[in-house]
Protein backbone atom coordinates (compact mmCIF):
# COMPACT_ATOMS: atom_id res chain seq x y z
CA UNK A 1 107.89 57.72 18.34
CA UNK A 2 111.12 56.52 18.41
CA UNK A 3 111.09 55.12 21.70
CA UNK A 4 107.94 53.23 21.74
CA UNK A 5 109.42 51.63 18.36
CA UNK A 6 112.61 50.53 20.16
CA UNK A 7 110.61 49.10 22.75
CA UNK A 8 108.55 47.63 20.42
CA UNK A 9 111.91 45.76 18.53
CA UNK A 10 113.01 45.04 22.51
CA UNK A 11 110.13 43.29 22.99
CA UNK A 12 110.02 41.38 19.78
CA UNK A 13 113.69 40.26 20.32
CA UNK A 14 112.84 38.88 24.12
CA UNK A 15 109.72 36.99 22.59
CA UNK A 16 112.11 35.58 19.47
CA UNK A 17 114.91 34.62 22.58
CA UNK A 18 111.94 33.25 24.35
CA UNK A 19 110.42 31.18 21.58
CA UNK A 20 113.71 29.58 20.69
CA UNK A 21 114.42 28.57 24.53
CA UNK A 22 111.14 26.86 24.66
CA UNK A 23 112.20 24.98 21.14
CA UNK A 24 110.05 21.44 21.95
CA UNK A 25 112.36 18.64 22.23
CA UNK A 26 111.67 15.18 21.06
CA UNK A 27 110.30 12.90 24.03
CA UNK A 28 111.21 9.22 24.70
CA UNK A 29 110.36 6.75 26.43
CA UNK A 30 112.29 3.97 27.55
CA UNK A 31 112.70 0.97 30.34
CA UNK A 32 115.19 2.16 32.31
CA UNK A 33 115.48 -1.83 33.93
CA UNK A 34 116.25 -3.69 30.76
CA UNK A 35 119.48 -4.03 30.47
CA UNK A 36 121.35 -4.83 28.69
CA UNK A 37 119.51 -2.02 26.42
CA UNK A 38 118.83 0.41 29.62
CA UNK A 39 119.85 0.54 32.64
CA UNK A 40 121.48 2.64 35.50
CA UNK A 41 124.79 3.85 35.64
CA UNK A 42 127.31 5.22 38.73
CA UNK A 43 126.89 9.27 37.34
CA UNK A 44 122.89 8.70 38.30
CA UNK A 45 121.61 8.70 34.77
CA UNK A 46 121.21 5.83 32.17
CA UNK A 47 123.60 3.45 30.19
CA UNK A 48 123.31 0.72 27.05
CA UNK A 49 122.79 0.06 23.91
CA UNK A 50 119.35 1.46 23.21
CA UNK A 51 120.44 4.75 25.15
CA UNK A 52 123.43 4.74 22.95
CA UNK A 53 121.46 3.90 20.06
CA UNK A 54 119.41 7.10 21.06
CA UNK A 55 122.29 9.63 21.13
CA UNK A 56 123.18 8.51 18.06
CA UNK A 57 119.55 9.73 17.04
CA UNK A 58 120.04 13.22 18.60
CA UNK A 59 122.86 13.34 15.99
CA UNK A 60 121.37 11.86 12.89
CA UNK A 61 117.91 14.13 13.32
CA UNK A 62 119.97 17.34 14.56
CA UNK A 63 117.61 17.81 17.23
CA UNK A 64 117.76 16.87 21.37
CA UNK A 65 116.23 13.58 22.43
CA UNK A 66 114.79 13.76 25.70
CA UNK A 67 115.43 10.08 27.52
CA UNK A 68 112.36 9.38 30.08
CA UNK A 69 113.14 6.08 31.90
CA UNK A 70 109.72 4.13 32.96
CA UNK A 71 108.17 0.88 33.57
CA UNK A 72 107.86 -1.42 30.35
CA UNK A 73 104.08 -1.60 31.14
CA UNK A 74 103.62 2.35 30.42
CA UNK A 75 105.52 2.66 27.46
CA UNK A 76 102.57 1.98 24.46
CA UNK A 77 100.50 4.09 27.09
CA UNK A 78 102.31 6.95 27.13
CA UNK A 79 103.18 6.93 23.34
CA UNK A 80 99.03 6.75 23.17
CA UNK A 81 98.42 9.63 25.27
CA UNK A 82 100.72 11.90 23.89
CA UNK A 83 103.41 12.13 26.57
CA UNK A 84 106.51 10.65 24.35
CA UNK A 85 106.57 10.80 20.26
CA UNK A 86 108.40 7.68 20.36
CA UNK A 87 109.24 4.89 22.49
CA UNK A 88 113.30 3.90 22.27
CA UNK A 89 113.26 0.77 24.17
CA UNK A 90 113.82 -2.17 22.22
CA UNK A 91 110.20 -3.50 21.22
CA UNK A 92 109.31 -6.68 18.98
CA UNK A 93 107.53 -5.80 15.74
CA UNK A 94 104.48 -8.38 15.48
CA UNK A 95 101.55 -8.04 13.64
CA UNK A 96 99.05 -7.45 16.67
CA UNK A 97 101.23 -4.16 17.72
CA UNK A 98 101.82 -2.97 14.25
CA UNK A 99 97.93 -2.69 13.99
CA UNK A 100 98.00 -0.14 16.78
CA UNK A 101 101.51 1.33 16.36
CA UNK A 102 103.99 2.27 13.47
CA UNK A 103 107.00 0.71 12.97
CA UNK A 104 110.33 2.12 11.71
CA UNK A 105 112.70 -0.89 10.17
CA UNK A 106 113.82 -3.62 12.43
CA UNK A 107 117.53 -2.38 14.00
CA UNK A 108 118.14 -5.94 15.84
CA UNK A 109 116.88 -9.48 15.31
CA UNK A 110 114.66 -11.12 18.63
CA UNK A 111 114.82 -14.59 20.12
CA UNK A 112 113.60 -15.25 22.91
CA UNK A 113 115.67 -17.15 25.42
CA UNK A 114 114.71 -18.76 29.15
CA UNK A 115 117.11 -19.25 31.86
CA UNK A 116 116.82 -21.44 35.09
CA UNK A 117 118.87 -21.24 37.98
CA UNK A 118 122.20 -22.85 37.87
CA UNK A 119 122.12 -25.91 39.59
CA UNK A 120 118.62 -26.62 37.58
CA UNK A 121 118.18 -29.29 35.52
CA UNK A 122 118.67 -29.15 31.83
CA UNK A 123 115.86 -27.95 29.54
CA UNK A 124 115.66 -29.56 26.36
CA UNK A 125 112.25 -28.93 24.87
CA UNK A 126 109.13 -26.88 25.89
CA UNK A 127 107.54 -30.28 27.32
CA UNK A 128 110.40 -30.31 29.88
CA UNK A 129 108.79 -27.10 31.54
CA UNK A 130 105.34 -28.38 31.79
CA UNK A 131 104.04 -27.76 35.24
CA UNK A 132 106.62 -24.78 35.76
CA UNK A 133 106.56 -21.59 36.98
CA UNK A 134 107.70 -18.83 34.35
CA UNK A 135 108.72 -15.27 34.83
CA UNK A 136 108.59 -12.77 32.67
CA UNK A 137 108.60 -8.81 32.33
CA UNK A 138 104.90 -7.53 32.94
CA UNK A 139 103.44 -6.40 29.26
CA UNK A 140 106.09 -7.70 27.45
CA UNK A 141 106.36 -9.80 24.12
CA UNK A 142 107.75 -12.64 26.24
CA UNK A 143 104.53 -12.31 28.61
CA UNK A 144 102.13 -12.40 26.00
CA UNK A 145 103.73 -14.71 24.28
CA UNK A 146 103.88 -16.83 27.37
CA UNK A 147 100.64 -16.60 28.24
CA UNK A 148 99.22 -17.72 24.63
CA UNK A 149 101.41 -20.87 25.09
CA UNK A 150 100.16 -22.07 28.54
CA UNK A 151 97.61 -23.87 27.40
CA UNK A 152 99.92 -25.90 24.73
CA UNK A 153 102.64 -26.34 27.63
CA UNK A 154 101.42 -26.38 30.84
CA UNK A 155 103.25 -23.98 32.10
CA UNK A 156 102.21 -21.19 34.71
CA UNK A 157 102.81 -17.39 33.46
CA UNK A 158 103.81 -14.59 36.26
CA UNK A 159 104.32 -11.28 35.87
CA UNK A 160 106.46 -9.00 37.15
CA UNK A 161 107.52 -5.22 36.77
CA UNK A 162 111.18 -5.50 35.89
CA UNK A 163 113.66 -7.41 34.53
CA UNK A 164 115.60 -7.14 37.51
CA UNK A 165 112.43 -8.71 39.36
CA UNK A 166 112.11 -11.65 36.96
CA UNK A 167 115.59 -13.05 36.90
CA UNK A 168 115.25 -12.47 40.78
CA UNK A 169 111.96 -14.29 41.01
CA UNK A 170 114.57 -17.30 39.35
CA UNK A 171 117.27 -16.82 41.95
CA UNK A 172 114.82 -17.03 44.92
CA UNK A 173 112.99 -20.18 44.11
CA UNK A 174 109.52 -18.21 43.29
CA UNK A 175 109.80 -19.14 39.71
CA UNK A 176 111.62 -22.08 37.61
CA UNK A 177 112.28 -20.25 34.91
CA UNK A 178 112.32 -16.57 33.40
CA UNK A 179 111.56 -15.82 29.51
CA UNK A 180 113.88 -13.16 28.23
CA UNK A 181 114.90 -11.99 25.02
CA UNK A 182 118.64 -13.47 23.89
CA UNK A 183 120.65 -10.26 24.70
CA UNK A 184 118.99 -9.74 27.92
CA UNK A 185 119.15 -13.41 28.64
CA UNK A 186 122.74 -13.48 27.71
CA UNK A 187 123.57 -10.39 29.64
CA UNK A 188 122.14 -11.53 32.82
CA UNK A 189 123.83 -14.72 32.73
CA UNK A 190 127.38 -13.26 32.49
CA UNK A 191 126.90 -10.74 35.31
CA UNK A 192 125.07 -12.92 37.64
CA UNK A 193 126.92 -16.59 38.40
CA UNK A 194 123.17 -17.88 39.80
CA UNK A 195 121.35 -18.26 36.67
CA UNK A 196 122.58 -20.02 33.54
CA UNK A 197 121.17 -19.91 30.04
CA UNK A 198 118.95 -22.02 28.63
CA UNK A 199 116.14 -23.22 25.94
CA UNK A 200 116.01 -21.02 23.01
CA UNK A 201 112.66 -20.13 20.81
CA UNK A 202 113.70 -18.48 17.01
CA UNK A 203 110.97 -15.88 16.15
CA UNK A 204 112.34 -14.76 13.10
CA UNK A 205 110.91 -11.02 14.82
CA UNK A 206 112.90 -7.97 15.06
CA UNK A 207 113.03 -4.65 17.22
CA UNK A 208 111.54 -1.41 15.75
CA UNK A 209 111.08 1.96 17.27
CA UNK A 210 107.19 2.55 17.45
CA UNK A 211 105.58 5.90 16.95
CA UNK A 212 101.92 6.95 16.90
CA UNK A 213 99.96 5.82 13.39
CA UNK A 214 99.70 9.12 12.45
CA UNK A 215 102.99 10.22 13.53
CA UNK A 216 104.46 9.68 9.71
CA UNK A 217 106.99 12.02 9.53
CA UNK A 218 108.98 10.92 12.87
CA UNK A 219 108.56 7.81 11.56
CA UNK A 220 110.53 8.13 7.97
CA UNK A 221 112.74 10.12 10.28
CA UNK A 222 113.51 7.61 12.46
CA UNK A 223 113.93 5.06 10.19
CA UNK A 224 116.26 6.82 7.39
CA UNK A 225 118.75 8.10 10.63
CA UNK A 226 118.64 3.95 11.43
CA UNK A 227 119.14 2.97 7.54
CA UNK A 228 122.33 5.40 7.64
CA UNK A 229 123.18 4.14 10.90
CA UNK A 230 123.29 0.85 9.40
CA UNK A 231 124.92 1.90 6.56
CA UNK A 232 127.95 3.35 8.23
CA UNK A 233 128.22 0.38 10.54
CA UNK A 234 127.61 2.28 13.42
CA UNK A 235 124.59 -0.01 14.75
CA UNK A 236 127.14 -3.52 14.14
CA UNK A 237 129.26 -1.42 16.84
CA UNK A 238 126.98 -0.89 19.32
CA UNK A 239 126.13 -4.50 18.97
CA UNK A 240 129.62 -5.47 19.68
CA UNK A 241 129.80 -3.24 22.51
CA UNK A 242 126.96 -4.02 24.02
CA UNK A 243 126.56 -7.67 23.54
CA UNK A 244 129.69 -8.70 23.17
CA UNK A 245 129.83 -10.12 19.43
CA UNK A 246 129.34 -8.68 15.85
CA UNK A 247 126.21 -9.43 14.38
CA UNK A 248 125.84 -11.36 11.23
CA UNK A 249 125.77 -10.26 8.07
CA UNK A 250 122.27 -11.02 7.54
CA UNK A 251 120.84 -9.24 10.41
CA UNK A 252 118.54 -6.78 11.23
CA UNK A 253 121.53 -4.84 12.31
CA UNK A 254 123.37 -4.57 9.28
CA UNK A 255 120.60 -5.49 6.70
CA UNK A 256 118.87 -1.81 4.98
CA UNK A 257 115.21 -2.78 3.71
CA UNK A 258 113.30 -1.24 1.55
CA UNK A 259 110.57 1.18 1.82
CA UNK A 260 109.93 2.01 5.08
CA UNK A 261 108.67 -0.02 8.53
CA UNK A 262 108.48 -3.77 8.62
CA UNK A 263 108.76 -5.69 5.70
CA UNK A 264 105.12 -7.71 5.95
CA UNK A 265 103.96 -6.09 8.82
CA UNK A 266 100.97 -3.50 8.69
CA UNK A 267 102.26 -0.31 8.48
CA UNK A 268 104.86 -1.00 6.27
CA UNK A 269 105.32 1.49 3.15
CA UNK A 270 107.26 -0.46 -0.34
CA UNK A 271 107.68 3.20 -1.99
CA UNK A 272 111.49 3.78 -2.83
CA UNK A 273 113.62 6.35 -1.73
CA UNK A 274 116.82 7.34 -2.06
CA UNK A 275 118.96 7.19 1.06
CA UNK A 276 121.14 10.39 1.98
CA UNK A 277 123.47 10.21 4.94
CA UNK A 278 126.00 12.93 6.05
């Protein structure tokens, strides 16, 4: 009798050990192309400030992030289906996607910013790109932005997978102009001498991580590890780091709102709470 309850315990203990090693992590997705948020680095795996940003979520919830790096366009897809809980590349809150997707609070104000090639005449105003081509990142904000706008502008919309693509569509003639956000736009320009900055659109948007609607719990998660992220300047950092200047005072990066989500965006939830971070 003694036995069979020792190998009773045994096999309780291997299913415990099991059970723990099986412990589901978080999932993530994120555009492994968009730098300077994501992109590759030497060692094989991934590098920026959203993948930084994301380690410095592992610590805050206490629990593994896993880091899947995919195209843009399959992002809100595979948060749909099930296949991440959350998507960690950067993605502008508007009111059309906070309909369909919860928001945590903004971590990082948007613009969005084009750039031509560098020998390109200047751009001065939206009218000055009328008959131009303009590339931009395939399901994007930019692109749907973009596309809204033709009519107003003139301007022809063309999509592409990447960023990398886009900015190369620019360098090779195949487009006059690509629509980027500001730190992307900026980044680009400083590592590649062909392309120079240009016209800039203020949104008055800002990034959010997006979760499922009914995912509530990740999402007050998410967004109280960003709130003491803020608080402890450790997003202002990354900023720096990444994008080569502090942010302001007043931005999304430094600035804790209340409640939870977007301020004014659907989703958003005004009830207080008190804000522990250790």
């Amino acid at each position: 009798m003694r036995r069979i309850s020792m190998v009773v315990l045994i096999a309780i203990s291997v299913a415990v050990t099991s059970a723990a090693g099986q412990q589901k992590k978080l999932r993530a997705g994120i555009d492994g192309t968009f730098a300077p948020h994501a992109m590759p680095n030497l060692q094989g795996g991934l590098e920026g400030f959203n993948v930084d940003l994301t380690k410095e979520l592992e610590k805050k919830l206490g629990e593994p992030i896993q880091l899947d790096s995919v195209q843009f366009s399959g992002l809100v897809p595979g948060l749909q289906s099930g296949v991440y809980d959350f998507i960690a590349a950067p993605v502008t809150v508007n009111e059309d996607r906070a309909k369909s997707l919860l928001f945590t609070e903004g971590f990082m104000n948007t613009d969005f910013q084009f750039v031509t090639a560098k020998g390109a005449p200047e751009v001065k105003s939206f009218e000055d790109l009328k008959g131009k081509k303009i590339a931009v990142n395939r399901g994007s904000t930019y692109d749907l932005w973009a596309r809204e706008m033709t009519e107003k502008y003139g301007w022809a919309v063309e999509s592409y997978n990447t960023t990398v693509d886009v900015v190369q569509a620019v360098t090779t003639g195949r487009a006059d102009a690509a629509l980027l956000g500001n730190t992307v736009a900026a980044w680009s320009a400083l590592k590649n001498p062909a392309i120079k900055l240009s016209l800039v659109y203020s949104t008055g948007l800002v990034l959010g991580l997006p979760v499922r609607k009914d995912n509530l719990k990740l999402r007050e998660r998410l967004d109280l590890a960003l709130e003491c992220m803020k608080k402890e300047g450790t997003i202002a950092k990354l900023h720096e780091k990444w994008f080569g200047f502090a942010p302001a005072s007043n931005s999304a990066a430094v600035v804790i709102y209340p409640g939870l989500g977007v301020p004014g965006m659907p989703g958003y939830d005004d009830t207080p709470h008190e804000l522990k971070c250790g």
